[in-house]
Protein backbone atom coordinates (compact mmCIF):
# COMPACT_ATOMS: atom_id res chain seq x y z
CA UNK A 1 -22.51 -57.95 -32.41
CA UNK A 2 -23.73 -60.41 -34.86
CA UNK A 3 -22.04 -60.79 -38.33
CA UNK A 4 -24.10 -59.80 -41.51
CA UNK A 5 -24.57 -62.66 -43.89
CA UNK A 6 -23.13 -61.67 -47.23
CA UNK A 7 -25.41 -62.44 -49.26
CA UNK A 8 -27.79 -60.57 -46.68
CA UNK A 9 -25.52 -57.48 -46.13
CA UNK A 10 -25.43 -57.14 -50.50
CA UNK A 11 -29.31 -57.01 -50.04
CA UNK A 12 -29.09 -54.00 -47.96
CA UNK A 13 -26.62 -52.33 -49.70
CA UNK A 14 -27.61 -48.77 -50.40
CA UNK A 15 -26.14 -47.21 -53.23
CA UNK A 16 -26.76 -43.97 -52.41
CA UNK A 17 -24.38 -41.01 -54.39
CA UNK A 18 -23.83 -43.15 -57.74
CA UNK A 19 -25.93 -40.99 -60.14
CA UNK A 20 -27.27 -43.94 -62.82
CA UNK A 21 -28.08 -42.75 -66.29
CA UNK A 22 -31.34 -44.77 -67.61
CA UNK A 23 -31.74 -45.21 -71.38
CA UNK A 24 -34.58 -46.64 -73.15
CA UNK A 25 -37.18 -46.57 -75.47
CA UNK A 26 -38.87 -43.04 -75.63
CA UNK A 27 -40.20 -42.98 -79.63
CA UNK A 28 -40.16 -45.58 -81.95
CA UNK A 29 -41.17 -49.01 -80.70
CA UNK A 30 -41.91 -48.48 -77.85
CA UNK A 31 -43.00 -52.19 -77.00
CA UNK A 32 -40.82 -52.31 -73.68
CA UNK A 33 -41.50 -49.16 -72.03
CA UNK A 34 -42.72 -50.37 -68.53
CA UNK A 35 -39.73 -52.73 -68.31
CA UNK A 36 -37.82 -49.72 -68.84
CA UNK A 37 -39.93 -47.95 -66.17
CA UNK A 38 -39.44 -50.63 -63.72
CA UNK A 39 -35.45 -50.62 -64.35
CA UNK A 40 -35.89 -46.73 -63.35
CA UNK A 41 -37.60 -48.01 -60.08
CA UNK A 42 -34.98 -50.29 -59.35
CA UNK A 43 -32.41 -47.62 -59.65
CA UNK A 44 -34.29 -45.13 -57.15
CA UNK A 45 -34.89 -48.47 -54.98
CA UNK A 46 -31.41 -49.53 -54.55
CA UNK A 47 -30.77 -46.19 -53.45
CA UNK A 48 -28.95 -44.89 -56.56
CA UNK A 49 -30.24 -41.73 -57.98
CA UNK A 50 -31.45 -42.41 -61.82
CA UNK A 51 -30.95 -39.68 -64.05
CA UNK A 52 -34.44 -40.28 -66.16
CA UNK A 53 -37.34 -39.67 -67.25
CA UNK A 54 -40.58 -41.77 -65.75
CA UNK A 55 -43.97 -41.65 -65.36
CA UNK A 56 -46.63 -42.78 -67.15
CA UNK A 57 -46.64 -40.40 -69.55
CA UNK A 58 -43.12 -40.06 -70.93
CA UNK A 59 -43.79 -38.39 -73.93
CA UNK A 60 -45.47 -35.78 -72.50
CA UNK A 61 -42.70 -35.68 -69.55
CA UNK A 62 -39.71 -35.63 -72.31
CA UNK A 63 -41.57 -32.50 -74.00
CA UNK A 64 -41.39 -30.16 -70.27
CA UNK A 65 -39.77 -27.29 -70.36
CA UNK A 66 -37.39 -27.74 -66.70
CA UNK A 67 -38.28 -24.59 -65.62
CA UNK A 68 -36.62 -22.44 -68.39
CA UNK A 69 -33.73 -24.12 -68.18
CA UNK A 70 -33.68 -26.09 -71.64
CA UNK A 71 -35.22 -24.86 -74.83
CA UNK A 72 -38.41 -26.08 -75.53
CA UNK A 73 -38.23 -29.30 -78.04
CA UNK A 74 -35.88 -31.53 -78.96
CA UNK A 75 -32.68 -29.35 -78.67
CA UNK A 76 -33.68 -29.30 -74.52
CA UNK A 77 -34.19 -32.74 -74.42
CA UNK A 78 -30.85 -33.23 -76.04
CA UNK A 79 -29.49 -30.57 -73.56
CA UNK A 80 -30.86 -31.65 -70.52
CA UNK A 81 -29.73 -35.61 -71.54
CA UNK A 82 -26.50 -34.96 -72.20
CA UNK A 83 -25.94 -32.88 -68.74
CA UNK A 84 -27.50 -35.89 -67.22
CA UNK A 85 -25.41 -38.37 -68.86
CA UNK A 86 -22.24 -36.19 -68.10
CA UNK A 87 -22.57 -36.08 -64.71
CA UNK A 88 -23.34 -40.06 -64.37
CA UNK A 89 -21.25 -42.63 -63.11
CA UNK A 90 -22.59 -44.99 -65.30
CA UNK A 91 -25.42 -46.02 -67.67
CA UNK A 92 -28.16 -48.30 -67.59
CA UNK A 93 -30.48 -49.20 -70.71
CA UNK A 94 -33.02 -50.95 -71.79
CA UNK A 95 -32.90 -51.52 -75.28
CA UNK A 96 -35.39 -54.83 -76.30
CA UNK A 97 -36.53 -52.46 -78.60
CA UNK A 98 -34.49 -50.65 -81.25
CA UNK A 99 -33.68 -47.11 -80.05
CA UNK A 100 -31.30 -44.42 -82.20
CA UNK A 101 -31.22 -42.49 -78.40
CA UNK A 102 -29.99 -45.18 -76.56
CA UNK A 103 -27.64 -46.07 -78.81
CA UNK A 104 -26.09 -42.75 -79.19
CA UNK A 105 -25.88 -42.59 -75.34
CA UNK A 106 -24.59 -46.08 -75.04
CA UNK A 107 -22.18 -45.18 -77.35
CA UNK A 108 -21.09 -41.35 -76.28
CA UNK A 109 -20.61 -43.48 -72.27
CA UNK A 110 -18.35 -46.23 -73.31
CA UNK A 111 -16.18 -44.24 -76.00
CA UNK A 112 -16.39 -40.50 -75.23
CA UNK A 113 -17.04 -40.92 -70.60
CA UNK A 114 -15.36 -44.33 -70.43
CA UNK A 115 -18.21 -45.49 -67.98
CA UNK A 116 -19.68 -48.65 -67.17
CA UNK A 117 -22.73 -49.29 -68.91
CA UNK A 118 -25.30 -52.44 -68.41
CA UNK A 119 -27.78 -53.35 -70.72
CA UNK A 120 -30.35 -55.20 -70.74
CA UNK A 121 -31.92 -57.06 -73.52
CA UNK A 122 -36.07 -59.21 -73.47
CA UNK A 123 -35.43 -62.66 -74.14
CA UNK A 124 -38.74 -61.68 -75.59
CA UNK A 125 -37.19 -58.84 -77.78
CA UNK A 126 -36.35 -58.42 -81.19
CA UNK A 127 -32.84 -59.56 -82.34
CA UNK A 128 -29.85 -57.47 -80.19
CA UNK A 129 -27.71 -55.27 -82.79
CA UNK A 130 -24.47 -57.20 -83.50
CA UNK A 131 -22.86 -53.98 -82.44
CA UNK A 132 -24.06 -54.29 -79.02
CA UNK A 133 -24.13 -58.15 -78.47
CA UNK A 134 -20.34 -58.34 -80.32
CA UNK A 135 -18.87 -55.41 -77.90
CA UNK A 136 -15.51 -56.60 -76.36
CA UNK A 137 -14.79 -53.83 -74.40
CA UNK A 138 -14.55 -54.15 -70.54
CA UNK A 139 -17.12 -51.50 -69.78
CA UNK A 140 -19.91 -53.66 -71.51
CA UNK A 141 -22.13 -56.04 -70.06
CA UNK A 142 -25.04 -56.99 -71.70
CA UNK A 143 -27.41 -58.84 -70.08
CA UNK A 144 -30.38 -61.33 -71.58
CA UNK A 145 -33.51 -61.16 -69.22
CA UNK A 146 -36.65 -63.69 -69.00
CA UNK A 147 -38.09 -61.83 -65.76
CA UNK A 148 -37.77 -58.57 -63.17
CA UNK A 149 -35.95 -60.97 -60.34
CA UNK A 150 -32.65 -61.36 -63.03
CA UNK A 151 -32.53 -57.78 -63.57
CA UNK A 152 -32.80 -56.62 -60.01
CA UNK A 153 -29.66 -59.26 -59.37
CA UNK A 154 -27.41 -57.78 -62.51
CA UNK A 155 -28.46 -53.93 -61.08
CA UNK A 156 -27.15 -54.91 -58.12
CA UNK A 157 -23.92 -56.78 -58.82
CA UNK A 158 -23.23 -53.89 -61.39
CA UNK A 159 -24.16 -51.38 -58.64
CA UNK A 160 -22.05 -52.87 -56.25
CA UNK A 161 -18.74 -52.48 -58.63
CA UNK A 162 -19.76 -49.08 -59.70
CA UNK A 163 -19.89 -48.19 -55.86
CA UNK A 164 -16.53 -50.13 -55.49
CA UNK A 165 -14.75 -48.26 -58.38
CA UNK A 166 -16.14 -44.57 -57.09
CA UNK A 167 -14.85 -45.67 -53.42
CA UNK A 168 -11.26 -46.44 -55.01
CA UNK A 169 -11.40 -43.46 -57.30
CA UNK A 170 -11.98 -41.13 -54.70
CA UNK A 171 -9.43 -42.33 -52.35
């Protein structure tokens, strides 16, 4: 049996039973929406299961019904988030554009959950909120991007804790 390079065995790491909860830009600016969508796909790629919505589309996604299960309108959306968010193991968000949503879930995971969350911030964006950027606590990580390849490394390493923390957790 031949030994797995490290570096090689992180690549095919699956995370597979960490839910991820993806936040981003739905209304507003809306300037960074496929990078958002592509975080998503990284998620589902690494084997994770991302609590979001995607598509093309996303307005029109956000405003389904689920089957009856939410209220129509914002109060489902609301609903249906916050069931998502409090059955994640941690959070992921995308937030090169201002977003009132992401913050509130940002904020309800690190001070309500006490969950990991990553974020990830465009070189290319507008100015980070002090309140994000100045965050001490350990749960925070906030990560400045120039391209895809840096995020898919930060998902990972971040991935790879999560999955370390649920292992010890559950032991």
């Amino acid at each position: 049996m031949t030994a797995v390079p490290e570096e090689q065995a992180d690549r095919n790491e699956s995370f597979g039973g960490i839910r991820v909860y993806c936040s981003g830009p739905i209304r507003g600016d809306t300037s960074f929406v496929d990078n958002y969508h592509h975080l998503i796909e990284m998620v589902n790629e690494l084997g994770a299961m991302a609590l979001a919505e995607s598509g093309n589309d996303i307005r029109r996604e956000r405003n389904k019904n689920d089957d009856g299960k939410y209220p129509p309108g914002d109060r489902g959306i609301y609903k249906r988030d916050m069931e998502w968010l409090e059955s994640s193991h941690c959070v992921v968000a995308e937030v090169s554009a201002p977003s009132h949503g992401a913050g509130f879930e940002i904020s309800y995971a690190l001070f309500v959950m006490n969950i990991p969350v990553l974020i990830f911030h465009s070189r290319k964006g507008k100015r980070l909120s002090a309140m994000l950027q100045g965050c001490d606590l350990p749960n925070i990580t906030v990560i400045h991007y120039s391209d895809f390849g840096e995020i898919e490394v930060r998902l990972r390493e971040f991935l790879h804790r999560v999955s370390k923390k649920k292992r010890t957790e559950s032991l």
